[in-house]
N, C-alpha and C. Protein backbone atom coordinates (compact mmCIF):
# COMPACT_ATOMS: atom_id res chain seq x y z
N UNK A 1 -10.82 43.60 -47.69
CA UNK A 1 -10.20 43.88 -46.42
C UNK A 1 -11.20 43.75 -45.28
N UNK A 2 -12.17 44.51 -45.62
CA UNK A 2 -13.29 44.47 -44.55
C UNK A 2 -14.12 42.76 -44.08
N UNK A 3 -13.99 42.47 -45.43
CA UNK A 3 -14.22 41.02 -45.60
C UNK A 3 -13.43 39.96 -44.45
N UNK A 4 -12.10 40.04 -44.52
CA UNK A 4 -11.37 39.13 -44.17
C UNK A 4 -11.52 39.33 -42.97
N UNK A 5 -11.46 40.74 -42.65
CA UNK A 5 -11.79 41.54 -40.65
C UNK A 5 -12.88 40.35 -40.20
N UNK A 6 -13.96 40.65 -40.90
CA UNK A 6 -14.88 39.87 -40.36
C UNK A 6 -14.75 38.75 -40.10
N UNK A 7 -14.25 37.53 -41.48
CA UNK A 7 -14.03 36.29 -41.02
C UNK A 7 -12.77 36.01 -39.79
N UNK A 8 -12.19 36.74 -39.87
CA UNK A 8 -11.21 36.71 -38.90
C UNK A 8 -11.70 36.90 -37.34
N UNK A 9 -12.54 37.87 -37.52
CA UNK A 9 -13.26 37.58 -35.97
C UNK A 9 -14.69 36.31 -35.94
N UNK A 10 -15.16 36.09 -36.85
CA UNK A 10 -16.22 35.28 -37.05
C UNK A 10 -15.21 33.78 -36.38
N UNK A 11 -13.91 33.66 -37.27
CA UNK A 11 -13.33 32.05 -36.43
C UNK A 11 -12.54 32.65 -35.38
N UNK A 12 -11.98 34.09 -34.64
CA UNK A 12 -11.71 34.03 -33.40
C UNK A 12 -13.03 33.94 -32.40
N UNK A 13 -14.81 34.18 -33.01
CA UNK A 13 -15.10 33.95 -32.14
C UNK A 13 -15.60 32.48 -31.78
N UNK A 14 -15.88 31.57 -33.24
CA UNK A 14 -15.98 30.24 -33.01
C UNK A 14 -14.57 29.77 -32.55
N UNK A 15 -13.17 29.80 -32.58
CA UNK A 15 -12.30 29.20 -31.80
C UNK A 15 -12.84 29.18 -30.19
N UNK A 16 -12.77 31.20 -29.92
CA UNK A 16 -13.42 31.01 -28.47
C UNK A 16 -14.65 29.82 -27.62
N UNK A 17 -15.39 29.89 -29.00
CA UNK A 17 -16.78 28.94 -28.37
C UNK A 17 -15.56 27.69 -28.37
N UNK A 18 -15.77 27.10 -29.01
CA UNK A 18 -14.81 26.00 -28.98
C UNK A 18 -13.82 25.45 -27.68
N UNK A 19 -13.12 26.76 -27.32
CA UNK A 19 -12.42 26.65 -25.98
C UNK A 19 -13.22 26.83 -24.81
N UNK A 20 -14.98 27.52 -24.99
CA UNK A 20 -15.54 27.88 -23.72
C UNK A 20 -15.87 26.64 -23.68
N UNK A 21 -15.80 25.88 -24.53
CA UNK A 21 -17.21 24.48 -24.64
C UNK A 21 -16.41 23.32 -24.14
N UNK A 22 -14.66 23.72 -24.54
CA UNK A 22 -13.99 22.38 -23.98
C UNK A 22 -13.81 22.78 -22.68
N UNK A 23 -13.52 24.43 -21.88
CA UNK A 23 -13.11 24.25 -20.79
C UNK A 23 -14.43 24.06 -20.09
N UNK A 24 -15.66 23.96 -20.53
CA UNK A 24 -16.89 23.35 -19.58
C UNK A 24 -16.93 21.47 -19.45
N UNK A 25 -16.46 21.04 -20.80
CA UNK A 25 -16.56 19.82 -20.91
C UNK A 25 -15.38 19.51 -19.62
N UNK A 26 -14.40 19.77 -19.73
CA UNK A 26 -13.48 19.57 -18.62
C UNK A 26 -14.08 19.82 -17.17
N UNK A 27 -14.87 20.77 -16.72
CA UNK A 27 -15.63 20.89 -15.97
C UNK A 27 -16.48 20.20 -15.18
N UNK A 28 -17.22 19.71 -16.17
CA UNK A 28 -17.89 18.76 -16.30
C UNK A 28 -17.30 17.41 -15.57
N UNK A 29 -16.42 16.87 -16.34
CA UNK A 29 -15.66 15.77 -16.19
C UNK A 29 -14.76 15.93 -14.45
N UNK A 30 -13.99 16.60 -14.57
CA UNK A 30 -13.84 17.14 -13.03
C UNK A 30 -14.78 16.65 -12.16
N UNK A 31 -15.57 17.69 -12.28
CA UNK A 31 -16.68 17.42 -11.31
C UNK A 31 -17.16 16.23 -10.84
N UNK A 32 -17.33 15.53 -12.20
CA UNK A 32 -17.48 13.86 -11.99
C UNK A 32 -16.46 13.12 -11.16
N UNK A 33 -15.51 13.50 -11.17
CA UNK A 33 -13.98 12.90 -10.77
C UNK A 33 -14.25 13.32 -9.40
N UNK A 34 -14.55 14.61 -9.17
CA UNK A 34 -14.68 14.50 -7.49
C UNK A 34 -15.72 13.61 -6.78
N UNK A 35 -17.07 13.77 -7.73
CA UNK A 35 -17.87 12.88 -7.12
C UNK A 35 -17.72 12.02 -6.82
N UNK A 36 -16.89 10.81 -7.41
CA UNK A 36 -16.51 9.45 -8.03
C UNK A 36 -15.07 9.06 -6.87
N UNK A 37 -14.67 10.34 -6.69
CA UNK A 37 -13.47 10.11 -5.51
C UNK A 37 -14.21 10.17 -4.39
N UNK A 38 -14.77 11.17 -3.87
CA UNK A 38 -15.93 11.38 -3.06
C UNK A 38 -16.65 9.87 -2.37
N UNK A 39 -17.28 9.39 -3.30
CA UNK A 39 -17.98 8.22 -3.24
C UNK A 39 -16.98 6.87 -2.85
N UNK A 40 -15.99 6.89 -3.52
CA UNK A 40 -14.86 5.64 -3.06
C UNK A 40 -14.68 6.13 -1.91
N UNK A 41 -13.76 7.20 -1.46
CA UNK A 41 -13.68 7.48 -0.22
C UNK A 41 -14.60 7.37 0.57
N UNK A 42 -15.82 7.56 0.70
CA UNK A 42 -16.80 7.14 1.75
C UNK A 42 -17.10 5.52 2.11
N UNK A 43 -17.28 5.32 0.58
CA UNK A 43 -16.55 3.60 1.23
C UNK A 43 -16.13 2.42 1.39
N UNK A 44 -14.40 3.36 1.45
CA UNK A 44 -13.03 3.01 2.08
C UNK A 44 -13.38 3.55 3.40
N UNK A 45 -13.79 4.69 4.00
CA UNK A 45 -14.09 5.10 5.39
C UNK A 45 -15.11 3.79 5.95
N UNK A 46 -16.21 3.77 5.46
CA UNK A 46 -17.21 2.44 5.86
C UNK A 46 -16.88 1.38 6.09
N UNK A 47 -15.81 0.70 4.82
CA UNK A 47 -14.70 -0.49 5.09
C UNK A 47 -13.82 -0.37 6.58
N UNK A 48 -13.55 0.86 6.75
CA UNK A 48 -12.40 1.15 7.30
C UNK A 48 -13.00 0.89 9.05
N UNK A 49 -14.23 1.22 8.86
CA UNK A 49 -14.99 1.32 10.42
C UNK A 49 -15.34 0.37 10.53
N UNK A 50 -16.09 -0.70 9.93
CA UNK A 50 -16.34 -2.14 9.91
C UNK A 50 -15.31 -3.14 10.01
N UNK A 51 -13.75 -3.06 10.22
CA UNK A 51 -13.06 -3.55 9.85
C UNK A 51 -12.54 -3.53 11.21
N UNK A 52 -12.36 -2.07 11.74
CA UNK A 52 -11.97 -1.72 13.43
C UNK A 52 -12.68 -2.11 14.26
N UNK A 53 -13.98 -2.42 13.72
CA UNK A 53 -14.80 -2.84 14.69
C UNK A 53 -15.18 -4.04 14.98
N UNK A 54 -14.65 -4.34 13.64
CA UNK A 54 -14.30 -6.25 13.76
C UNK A 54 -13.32 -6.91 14.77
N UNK A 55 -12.10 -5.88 14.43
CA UNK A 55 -10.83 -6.27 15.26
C UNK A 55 -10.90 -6.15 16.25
N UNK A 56 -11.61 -4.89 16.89
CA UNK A 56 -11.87 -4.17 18.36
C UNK A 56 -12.47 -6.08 19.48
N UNK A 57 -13.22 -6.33 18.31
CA UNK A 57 -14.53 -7.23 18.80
C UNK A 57 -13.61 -8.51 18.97
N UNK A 58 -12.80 -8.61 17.94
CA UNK A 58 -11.82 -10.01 17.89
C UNK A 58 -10.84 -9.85 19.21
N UNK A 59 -9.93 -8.59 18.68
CA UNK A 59 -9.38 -8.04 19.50
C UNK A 59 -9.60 -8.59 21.07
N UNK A 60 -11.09 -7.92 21.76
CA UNK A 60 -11.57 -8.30 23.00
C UNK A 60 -11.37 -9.81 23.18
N UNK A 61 -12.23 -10.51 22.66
CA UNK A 61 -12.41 -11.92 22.29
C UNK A 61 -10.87 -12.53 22.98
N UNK A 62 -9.90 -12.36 22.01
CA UNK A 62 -8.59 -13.06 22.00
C UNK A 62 -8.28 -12.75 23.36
N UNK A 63 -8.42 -11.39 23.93
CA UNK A 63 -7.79 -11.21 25.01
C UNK A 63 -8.54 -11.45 25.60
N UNK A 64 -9.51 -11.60 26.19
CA UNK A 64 -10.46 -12.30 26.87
C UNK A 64 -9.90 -14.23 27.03
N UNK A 65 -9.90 -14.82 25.88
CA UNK A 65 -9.69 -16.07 26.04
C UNK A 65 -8.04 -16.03 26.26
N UNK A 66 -7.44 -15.16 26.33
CA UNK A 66 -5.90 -15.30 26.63
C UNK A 66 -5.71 -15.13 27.83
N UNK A 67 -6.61 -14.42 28.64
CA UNK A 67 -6.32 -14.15 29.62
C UNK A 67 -7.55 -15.50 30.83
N UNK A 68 -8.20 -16.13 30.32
CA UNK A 68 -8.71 -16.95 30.88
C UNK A 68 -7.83 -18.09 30.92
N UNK A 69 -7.38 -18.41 29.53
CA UNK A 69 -6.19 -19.26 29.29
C UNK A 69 -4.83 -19.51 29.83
N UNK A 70 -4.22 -17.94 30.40
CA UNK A 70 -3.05 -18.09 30.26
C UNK A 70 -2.70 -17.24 31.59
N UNK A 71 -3.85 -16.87 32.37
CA UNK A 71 -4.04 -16.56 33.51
C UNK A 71 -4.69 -16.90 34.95
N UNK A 72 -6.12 -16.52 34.44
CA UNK A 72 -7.09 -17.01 35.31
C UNK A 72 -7.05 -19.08 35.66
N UNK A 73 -6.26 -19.31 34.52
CA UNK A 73 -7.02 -20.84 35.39
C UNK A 73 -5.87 -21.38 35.67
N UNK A 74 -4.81 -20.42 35.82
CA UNK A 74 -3.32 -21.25 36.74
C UNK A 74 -3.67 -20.95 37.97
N UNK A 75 -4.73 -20.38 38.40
CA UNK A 75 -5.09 -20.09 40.10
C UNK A 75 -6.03 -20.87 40.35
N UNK A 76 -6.61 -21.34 41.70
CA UNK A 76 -7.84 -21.55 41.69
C UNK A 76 -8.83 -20.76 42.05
N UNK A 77 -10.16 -21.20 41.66
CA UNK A 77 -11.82 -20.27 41.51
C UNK A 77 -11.67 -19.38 43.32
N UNK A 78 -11.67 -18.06 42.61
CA UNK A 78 -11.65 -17.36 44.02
C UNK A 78 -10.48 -16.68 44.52
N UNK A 79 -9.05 -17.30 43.55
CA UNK A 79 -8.06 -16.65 44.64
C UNK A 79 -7.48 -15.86 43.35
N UNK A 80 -6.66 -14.72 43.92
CA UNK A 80 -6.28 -14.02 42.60
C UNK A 80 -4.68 -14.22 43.02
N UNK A 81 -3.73 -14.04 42.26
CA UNK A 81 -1.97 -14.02 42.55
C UNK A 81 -1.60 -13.12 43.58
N UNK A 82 -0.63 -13.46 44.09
CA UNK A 82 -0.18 -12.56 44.42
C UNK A 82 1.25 -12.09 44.44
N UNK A 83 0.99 -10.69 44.27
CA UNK A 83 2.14 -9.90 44.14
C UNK A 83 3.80 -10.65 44.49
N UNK A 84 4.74 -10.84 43.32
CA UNK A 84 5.52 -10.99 43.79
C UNK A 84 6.89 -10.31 44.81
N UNK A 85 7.22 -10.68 46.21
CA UNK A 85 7.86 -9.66 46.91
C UNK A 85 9.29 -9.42 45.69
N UNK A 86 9.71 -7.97 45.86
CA UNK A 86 10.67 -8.07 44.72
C UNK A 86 12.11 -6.92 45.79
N UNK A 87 13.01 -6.63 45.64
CA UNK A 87 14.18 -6.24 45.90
C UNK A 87 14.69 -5.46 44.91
N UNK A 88 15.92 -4.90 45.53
CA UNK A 88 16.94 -4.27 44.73
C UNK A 88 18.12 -3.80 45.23
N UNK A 89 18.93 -4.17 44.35
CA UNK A 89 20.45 -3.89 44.95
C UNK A 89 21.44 -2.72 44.28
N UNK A 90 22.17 -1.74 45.05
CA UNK A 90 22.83 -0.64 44.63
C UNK A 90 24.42 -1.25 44.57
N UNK A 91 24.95 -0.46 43.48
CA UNK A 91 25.74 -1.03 43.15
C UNK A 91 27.17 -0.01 44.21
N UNK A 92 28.51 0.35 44.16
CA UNK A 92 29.43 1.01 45.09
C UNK A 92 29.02 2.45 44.62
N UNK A 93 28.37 2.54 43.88
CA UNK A 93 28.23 4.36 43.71
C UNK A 93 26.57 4.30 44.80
N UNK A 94 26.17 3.60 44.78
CA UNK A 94 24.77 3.99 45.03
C UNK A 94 23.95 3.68 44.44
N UNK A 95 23.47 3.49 43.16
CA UNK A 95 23.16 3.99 42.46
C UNK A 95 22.29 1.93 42.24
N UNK A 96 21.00 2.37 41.78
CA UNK A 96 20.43 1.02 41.57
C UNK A 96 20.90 0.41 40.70
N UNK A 97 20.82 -1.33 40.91
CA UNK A 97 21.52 -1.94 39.63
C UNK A 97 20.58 -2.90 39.43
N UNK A 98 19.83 -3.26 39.90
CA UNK A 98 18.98 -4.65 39.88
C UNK A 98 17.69 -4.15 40.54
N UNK A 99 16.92 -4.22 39.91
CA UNK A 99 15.01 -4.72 40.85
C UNK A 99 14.26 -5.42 39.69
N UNK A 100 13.99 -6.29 40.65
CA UNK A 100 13.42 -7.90 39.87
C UNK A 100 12.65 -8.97 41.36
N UNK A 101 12.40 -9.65 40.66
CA UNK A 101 12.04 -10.60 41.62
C UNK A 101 12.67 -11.47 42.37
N UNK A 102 12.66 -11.88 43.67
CA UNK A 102 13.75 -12.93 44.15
C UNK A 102 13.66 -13.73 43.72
N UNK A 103 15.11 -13.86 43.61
CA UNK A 103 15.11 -15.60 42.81
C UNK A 103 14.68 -16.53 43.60
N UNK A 104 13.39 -17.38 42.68
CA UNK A 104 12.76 -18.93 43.16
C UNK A 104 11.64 -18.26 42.59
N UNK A 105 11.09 -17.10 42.98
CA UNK A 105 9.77 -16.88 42.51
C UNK A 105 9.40 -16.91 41.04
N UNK A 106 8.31 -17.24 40.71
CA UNK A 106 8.13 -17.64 39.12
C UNK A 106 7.57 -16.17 38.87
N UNK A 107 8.56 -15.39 37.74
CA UNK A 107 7.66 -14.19 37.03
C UNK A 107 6.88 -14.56 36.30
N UNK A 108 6.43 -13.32 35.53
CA UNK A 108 5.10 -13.25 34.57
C UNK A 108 5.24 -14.27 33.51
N UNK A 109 6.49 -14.23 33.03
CA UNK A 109 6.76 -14.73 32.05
C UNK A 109 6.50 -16.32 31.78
N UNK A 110 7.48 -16.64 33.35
CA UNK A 110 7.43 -18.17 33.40
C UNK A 110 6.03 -18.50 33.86
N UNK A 111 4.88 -17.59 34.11
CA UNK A 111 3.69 -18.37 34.75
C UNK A 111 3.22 -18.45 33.24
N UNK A 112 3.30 -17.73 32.13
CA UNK A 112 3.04 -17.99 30.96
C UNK A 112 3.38 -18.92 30.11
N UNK A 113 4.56 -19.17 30.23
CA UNK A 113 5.21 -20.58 29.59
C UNK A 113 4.43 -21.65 29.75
């Protein structure tokens, strides 16, 4: 009887080791897993800033040459546009129905075309 007491706690206490040893190994492994996420995530952030700062740079660029392109050189050196005079008409309540440009004048649009 006394016998069996013993082995009976002798493998509840090697089961225990057993479970302290896997829930460290898990631990362990975890831990790694954060590191390892940790580390991708930093860089995907690095990618992520090099990438904005590419576009930022392109970004400028394009609009820069779009606006030399598709602006600046329908005028000539020195003169800038000017404002088109624009109107608006109320309809029998009062109430605005139209503001736009007079017709003949070329909008934004058509100086872009």
């Amino acid at each position: 009887m006394i016998q069996s007491r013993i082995i009976q706690c002798a493998s509840f206490n090697e089961d225990e080791i057993n479970v302290s040893n896997i829930l460290l190994n898990l631990k362990d492994q975890i831990e790694e897993s954060e590191r390892k996420i940790r580390e991708k995530l930093m860089r995907n952030i690095e990618k992520l800033t090099r990438c904005r700062e590419s576009l930022r740079r392109v970004s400028n660029d394009e609009l820069r040459q779009e606006l030399e392109t598709n602006h600046m050189l329908q005028y000539p050196m020195g003169q800038l546009p000017q404002a088109q005079p624009m109107f608006s008409s109320t309809n029998e309540l009062g109430f605005v129905s139209y503001i736009g440009p007079i017709i003949g004048m070329p909008n934004i649009a058509e100086r872009k075309a």
